[in-house]
C-alpha atoms as a PDB file:
ATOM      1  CA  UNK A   1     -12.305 121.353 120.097  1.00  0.00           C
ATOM      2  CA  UNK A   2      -9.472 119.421 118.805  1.00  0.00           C
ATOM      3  CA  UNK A   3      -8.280 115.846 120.072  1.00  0.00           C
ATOM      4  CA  UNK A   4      -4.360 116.208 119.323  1.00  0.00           C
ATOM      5  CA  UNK A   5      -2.714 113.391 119.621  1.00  0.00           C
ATOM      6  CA  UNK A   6       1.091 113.616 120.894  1.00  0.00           C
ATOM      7  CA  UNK A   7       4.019 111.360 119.765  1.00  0.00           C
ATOM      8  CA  UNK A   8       6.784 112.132 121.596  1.00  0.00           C
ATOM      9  CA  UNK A   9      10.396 110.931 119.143  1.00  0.00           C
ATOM     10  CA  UNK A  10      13.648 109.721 121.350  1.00  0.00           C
ATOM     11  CA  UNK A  11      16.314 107.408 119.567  1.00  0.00           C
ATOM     12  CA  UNK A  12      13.932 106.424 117.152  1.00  0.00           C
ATOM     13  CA  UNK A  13      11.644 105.067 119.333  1.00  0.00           C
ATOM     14  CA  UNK A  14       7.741 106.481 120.211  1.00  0.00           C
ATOM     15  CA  UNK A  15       7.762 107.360 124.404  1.00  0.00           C
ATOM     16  CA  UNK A  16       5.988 109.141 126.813  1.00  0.00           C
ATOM     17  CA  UNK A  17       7.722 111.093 129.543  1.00  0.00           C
ATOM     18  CA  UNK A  18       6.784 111.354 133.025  1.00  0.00           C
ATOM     19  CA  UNK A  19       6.692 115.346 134.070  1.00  0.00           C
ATOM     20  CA  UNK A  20       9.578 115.898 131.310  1.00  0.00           C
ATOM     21  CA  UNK A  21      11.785 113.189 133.229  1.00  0.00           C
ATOM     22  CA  UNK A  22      14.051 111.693 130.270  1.00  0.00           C
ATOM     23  CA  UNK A  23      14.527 108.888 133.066  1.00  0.00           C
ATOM     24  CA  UNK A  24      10.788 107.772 133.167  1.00  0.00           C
ATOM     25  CA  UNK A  25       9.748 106.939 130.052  1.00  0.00           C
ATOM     26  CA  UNK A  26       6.798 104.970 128.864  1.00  0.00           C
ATOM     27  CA  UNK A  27       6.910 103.188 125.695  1.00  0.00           C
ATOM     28  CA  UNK A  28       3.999 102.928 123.017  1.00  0.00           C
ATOM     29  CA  UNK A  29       5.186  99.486 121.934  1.00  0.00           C
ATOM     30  CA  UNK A  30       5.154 100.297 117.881  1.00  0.00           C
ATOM     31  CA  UNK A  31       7.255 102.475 115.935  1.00  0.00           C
ATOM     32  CA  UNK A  32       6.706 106.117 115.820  1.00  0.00           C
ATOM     33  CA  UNK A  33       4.770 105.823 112.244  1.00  0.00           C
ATOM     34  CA  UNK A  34       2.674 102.964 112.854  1.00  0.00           C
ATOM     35  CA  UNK A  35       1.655 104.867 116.012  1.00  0.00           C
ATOM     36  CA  UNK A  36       0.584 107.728 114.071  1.00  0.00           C
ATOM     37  CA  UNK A  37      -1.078 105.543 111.131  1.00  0.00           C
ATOM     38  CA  UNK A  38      -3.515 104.149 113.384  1.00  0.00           C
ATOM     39  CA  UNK A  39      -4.204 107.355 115.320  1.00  0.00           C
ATOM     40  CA  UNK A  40      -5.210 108.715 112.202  1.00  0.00           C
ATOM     41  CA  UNK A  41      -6.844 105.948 110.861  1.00  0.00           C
ATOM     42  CA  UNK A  42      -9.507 106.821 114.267  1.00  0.00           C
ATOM     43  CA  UNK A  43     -10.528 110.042 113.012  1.00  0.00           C
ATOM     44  CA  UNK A  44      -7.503 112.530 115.287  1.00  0.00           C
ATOM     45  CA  UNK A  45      -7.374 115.422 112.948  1.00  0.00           C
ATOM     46  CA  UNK A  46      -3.857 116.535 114.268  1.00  0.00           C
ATOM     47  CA  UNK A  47      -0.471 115.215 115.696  1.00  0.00           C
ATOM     48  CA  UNK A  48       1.635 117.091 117.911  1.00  0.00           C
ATOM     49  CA  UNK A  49       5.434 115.296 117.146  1.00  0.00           C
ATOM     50  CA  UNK A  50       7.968 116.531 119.344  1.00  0.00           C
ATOM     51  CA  UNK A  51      11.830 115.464 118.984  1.00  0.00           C
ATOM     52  CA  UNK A  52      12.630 115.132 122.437  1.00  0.00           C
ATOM     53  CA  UNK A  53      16.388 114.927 121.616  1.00  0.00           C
ATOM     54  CA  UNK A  54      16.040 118.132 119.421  1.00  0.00           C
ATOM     55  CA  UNK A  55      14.329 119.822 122.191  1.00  0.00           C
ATOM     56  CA  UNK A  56      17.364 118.754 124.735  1.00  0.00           C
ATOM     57  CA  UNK A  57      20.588 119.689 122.664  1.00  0.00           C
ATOM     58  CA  UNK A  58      19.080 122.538 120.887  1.00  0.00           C
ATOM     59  CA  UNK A  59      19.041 121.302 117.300  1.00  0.00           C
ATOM     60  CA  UNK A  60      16.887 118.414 115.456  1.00  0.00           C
ATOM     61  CA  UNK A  61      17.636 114.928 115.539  1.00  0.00           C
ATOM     62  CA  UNK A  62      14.401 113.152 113.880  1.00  0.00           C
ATOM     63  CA  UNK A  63      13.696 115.098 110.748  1.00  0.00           C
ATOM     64  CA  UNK A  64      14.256 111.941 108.764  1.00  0.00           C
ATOM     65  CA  UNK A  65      11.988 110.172 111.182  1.00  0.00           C
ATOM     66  CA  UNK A  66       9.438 113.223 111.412  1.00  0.00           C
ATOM     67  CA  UNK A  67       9.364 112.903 108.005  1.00  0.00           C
ATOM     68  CA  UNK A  68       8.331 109.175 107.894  1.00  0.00           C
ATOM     69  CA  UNK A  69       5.558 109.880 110.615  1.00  0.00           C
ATOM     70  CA  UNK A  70       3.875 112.251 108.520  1.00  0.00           C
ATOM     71  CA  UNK A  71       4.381 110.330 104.956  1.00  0.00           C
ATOM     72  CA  UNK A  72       2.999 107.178 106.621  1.00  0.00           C
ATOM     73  CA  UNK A  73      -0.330 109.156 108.507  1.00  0.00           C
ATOM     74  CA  UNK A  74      -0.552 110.779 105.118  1.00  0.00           C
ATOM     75  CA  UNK A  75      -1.197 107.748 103.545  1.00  0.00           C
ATOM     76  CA  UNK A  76      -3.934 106.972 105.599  1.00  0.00           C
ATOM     77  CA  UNK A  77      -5.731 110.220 106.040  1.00  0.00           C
ATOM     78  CA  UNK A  78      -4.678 112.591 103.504  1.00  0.00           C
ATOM     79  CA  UNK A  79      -6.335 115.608 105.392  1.00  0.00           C
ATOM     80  CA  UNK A  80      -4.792 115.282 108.634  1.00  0.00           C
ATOM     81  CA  UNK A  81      -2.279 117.893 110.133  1.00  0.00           C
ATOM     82  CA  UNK A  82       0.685 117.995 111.685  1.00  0.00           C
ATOM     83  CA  UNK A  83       2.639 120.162 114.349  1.00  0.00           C
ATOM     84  CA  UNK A  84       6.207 119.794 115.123  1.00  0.00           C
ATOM     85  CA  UNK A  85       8.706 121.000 117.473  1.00  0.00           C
ATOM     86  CA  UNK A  86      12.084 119.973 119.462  1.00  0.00           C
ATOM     87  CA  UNK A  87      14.999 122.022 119.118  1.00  0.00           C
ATOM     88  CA  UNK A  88      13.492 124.244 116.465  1.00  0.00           C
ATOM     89  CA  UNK A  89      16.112 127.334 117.306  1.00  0.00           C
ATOM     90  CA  UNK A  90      17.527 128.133 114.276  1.00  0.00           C
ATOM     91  CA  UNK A  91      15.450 129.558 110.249  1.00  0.00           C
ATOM     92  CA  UNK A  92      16.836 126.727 108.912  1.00  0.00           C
ATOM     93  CA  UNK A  93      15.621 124.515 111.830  1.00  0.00           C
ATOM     94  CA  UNK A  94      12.524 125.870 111.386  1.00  0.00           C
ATOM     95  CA  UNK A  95      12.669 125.655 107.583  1.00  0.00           C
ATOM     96  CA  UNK A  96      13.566 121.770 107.437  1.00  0.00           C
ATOM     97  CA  UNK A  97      10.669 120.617 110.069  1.00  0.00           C
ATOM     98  CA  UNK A  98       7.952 122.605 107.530  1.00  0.00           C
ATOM     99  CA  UNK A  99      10.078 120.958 104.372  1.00  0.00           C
ATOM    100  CA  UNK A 100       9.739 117.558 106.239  1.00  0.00           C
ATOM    101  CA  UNK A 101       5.926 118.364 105.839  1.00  0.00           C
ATOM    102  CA  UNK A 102       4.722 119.638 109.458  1.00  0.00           C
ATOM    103  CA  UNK A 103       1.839 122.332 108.752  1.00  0.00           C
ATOM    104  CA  UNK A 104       2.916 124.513 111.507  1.00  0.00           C
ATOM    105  CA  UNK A 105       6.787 124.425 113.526  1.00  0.00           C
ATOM    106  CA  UNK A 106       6.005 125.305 117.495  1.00  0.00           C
ATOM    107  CA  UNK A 107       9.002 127.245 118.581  1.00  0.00           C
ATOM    108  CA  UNK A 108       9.453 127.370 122.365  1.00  0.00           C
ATOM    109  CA  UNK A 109      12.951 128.282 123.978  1.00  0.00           C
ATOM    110  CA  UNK A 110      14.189 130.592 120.955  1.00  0.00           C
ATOM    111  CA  UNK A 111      10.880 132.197 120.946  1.00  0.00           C
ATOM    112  CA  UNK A 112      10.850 133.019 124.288  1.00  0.00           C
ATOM    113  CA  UNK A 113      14.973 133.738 124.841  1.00  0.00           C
ATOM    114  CA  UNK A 114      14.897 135.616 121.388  1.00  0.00           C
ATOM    115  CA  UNK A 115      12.921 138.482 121.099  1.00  0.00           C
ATOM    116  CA  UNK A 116      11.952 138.991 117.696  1.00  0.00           C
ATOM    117  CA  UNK A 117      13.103 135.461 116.639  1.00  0.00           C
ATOM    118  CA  UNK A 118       9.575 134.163 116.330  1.00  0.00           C
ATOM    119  CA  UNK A 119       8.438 137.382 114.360  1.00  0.00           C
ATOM    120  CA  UNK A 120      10.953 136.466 112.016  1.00  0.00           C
ATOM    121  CA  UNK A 121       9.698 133.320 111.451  1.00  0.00           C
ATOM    122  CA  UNK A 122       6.008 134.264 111.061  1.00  0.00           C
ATOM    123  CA  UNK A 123       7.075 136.481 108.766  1.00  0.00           C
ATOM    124  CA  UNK A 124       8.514 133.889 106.345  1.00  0.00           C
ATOM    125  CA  UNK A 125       5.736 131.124 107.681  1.00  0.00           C
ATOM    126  CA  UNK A 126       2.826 133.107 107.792  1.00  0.00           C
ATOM    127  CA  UNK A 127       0.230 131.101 110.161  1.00  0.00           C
ATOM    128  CA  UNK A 128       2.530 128.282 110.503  1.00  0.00           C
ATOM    129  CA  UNK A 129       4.253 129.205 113.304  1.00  0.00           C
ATOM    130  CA  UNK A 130       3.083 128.370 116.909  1.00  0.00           C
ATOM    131  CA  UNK A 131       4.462 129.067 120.334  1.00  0.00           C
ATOM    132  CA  UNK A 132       4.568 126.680 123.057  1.00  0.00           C
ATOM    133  CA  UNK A 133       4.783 128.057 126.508  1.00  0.00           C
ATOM    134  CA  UNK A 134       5.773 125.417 128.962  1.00  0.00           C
ATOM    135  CA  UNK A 135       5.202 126.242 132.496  1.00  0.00           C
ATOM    136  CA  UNK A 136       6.686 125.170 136.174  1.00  0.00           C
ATOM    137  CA  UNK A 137       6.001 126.525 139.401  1.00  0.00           C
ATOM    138  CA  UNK A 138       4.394 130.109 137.999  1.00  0.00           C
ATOM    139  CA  UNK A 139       7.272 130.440 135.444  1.00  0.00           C
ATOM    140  CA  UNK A 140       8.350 129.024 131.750  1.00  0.00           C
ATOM    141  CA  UNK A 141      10.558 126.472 131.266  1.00  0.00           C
ATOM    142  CA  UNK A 142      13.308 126.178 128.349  1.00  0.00           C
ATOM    143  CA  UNK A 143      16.099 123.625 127.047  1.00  0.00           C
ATOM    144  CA  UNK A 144      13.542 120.532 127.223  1.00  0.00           C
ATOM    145  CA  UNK A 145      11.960 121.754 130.938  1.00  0.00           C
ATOM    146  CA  UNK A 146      15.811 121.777 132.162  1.00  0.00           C
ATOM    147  CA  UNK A 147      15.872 125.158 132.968  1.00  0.00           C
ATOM    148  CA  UNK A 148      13.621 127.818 133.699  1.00  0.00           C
ATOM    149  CA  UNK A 149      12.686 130.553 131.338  1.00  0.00           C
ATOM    150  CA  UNK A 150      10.496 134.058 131.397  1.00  0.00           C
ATOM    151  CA  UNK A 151       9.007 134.656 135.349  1.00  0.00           C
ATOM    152  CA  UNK A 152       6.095 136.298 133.618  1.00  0.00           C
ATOM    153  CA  UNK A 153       4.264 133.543 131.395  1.00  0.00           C
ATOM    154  CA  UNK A 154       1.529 135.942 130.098  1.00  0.00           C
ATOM    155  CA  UNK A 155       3.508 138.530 129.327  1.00  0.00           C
ATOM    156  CA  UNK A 156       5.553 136.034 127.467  1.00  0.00           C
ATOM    157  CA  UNK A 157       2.848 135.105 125.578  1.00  0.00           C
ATOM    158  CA  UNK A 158       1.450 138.516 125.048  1.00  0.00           C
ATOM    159  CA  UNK A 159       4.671 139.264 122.860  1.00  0.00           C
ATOM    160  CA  UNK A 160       4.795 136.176 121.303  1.00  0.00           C
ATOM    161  CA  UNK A 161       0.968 136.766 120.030  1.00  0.00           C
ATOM    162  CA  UNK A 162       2.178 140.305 119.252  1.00  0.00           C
ATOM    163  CA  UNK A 163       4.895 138.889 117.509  1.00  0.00           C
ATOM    164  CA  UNK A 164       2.691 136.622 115.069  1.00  0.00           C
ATOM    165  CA  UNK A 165       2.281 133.210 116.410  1.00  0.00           C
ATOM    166  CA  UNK A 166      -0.763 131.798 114.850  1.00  0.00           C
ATOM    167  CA  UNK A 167      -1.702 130.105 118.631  1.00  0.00           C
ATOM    168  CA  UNK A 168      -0.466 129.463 122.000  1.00  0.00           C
ATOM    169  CA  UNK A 169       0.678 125.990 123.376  1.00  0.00           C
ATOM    170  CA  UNK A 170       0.655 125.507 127.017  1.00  0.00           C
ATOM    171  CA  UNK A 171       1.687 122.746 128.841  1.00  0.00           C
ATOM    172  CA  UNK A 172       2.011 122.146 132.765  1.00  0.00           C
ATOM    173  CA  UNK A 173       4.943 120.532 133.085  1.00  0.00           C
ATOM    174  CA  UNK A 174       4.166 118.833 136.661  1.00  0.00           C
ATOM    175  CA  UNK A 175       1.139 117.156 135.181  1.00  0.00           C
ATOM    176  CA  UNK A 176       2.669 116.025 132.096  1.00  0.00           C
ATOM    177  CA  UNK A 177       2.234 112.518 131.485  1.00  0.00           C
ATOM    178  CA  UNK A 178       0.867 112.137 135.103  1.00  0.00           C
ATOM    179  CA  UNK A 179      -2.542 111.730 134.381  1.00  0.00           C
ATOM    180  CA  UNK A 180      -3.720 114.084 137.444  1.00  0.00           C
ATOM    181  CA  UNK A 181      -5.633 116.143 135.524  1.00  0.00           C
ATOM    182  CA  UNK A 182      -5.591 119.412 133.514  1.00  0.00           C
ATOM    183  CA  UNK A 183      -4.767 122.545 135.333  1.00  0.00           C
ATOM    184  CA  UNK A 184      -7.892 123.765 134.652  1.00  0.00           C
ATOM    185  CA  UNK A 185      -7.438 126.948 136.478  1.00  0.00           C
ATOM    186  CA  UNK A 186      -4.443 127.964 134.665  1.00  0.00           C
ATOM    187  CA  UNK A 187      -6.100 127.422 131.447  1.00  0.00           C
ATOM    188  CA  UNK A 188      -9.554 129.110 132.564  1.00  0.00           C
ATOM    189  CA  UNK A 189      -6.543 132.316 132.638  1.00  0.00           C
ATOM    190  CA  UNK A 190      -4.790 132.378 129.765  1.00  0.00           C
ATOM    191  CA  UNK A 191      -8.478 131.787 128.005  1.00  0.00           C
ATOM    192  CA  UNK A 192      -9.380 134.946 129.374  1.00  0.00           C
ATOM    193  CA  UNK A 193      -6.689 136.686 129.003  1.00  0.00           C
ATOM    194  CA  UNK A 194      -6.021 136.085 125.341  1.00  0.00           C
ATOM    195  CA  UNK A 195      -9.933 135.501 124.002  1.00  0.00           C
ATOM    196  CA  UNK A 196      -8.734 135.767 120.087  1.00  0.00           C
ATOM    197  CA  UNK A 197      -5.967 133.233 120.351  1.00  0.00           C
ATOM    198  CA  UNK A 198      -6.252 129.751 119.112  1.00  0.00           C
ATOM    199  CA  UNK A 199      -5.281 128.085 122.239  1.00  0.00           C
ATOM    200  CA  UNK A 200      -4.296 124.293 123.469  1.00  0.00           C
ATOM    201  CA  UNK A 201      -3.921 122.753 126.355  1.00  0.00           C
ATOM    202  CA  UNK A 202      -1.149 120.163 127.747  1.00  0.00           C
ATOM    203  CA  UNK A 203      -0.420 118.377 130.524  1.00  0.00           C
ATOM    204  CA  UNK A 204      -2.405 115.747 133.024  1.00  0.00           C
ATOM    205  CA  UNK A 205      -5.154 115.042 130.492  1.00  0.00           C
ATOM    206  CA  UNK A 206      -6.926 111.308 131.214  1.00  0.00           C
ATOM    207  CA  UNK A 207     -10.277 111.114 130.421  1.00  0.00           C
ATOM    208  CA  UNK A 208     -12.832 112.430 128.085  1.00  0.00           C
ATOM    209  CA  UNK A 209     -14.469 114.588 130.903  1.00  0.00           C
ATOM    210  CA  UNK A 210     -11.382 116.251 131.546  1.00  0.00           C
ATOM    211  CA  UNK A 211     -11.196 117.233 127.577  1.00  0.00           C
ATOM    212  CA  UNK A 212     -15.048 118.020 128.212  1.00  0.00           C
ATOM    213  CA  UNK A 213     -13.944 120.296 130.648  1.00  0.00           C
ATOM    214  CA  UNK A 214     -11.379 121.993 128.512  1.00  0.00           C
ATOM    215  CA  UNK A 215     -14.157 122.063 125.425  1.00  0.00           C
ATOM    216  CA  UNK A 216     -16.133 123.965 127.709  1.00  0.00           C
ATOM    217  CA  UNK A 217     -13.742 126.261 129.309  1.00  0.00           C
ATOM    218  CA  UNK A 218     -13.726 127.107 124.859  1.00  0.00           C
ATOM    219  CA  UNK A 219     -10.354 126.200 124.471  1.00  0.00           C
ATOM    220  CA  UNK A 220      -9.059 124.959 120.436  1.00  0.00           C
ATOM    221  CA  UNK A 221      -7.706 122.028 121.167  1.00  0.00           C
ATOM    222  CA  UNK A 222      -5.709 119.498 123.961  1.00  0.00           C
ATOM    223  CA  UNK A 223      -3.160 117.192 123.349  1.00  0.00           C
ATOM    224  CA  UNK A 224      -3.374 113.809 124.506  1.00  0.00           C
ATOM    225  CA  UNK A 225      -0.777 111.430 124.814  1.00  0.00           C
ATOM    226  CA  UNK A 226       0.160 109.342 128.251  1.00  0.00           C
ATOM    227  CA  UNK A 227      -3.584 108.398 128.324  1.00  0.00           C
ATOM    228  CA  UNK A 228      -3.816 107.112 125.086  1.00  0.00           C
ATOM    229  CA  UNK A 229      -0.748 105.173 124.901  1.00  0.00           C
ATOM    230  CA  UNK A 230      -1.606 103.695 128.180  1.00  0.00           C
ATOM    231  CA  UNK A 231      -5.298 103.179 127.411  1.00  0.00           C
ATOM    232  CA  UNK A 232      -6.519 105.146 130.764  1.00  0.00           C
ATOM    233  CA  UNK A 233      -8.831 106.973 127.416  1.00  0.00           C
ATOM    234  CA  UNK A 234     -10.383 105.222 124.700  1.00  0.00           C
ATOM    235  CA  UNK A 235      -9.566 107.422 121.411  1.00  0.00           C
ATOM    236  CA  UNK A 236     -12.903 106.359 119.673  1.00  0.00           C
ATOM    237  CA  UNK A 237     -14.859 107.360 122.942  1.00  0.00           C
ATOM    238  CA  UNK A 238     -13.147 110.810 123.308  1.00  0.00           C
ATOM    239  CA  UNK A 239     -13.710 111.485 120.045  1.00  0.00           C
ATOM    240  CA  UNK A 240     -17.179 110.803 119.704  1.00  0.00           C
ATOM    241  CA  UNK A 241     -17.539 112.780 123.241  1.00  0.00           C
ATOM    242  CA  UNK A 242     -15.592 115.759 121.248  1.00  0.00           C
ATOM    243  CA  UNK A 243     -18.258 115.658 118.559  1.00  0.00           C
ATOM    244  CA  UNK A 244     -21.284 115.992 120.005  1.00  0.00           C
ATOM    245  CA  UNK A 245     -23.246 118.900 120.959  1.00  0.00           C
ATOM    246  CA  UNK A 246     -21.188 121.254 123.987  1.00  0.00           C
ATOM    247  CA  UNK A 247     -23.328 120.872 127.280  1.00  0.00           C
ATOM    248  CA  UNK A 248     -22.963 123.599 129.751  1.00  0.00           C
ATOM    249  CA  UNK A 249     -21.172 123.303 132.739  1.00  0.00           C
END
């Protein structure tokens, strides 16, 4: 399984947001690419950037930025890969954050508002496309986790599998960047549910035995990001946990 690290973009700066709450943010204390040099310089195969501003108005704000990030980890670890999202809701949109050098775009509110948007995408991307599936109290939620989305989040992301996303991304927005744990549960269902899928997990992650959990459970990856910026996990200890042989539960 997958160590993603996530580096969150707002005004230029690299933050962590409580439960999606633009009014509790927790800085990393270094800019956005040094953040992502020295995550890659560890050994984290991928980055997860979101542009939080894209992901609030609708449109992106941070190419230029994104960009840098990805130049900048390049540098450093030629190999490593990239996923990007925030406000992604447009082809072009879509189109500039893979020109700006992401490996895959993660589509969430167009995908799941739009039928057929995300097929159209895959279609032009083929496996670069992901869908992110952020959930709140049983449902999706859209416009940055302002509003909610589909009632129905695995039929949601039945179609969007159907449609050609090359994985799911699912994030419980309550435990977001509170460090109370994965909703392992939750996870344990869409697992099951969609056993062909490459599959991550978001939201509450703080230790390595929760991302033990997760590796168990046989999930692709989890993205980490409040407990590494806030050094509740040591990056070097998760991923040498990550590496070594899967115990059974």
């Amino acid at each position: 399984m997958e160590l993603i690290g996530a580096i969150d973009l707002l005004e230029g700066r690299s933050v962590r947001l409580r439960q999606g709450d633009y009014d509790q943010q927790v800085e990393s204390g270094v800019r956005p690419p040094e953040l992502a040099a020295r995550w890659a310089a560890a050994g984290v195969p991928r980055l997860h950037v979101v542009d939080l501003e894209g992901a609030r108005t609708g449109e992106p704000r941070q190419l230029s930025l994104l960009g840098e990030v990805i130049r900048v980890a390049r540098e450093v670890t030629p190999a490593i890969r990239f996923q990007a999202g925030g406000g992604l809701r447009t082809v072009a949109a879509v189109g500039a954050a893979l020109d700006a050098g992401a490996d895959a775009a993660v589509l969430g509110t167009a995908a799941i508002e739009r039928p057929g948007f995300l097929a159209g995408c895959a279609a032009r991307w083929p496996g670069r496309i992901l869908a992110a599936l952020d959930l709140c109290d049983g449902g999706t939620a859209v416009d940055g986790w302002l509003r909610a989305g589909d009632p129905d989040p695995l039929e949601t992301a039945a179609r969007l599998l159907d449609e050609g996303a090359a994985g799911l991304l699912v994030t419980d927005t309550r435990r977001d960047g509170a460090l109370t744990g994965p909703n392992l549960e939750m996870m344990a269902t869409f697992r099951t549910t969609f056993r062909e899928a490459w599959l991550v997990a978001a939201g509450g992650v703080r230790s390595t035995g929760d991302l033990l959990d997760l590796q168990r459970m046989g999930l692709d990856g989890a993205i980490v990001g409040m407990a590494l910026v806030t050094g509740a996990m040591q990056l070097s200890d998760a991923l040498a946990a990550l590496s070594a042989p899967v115990m059974p539960a």
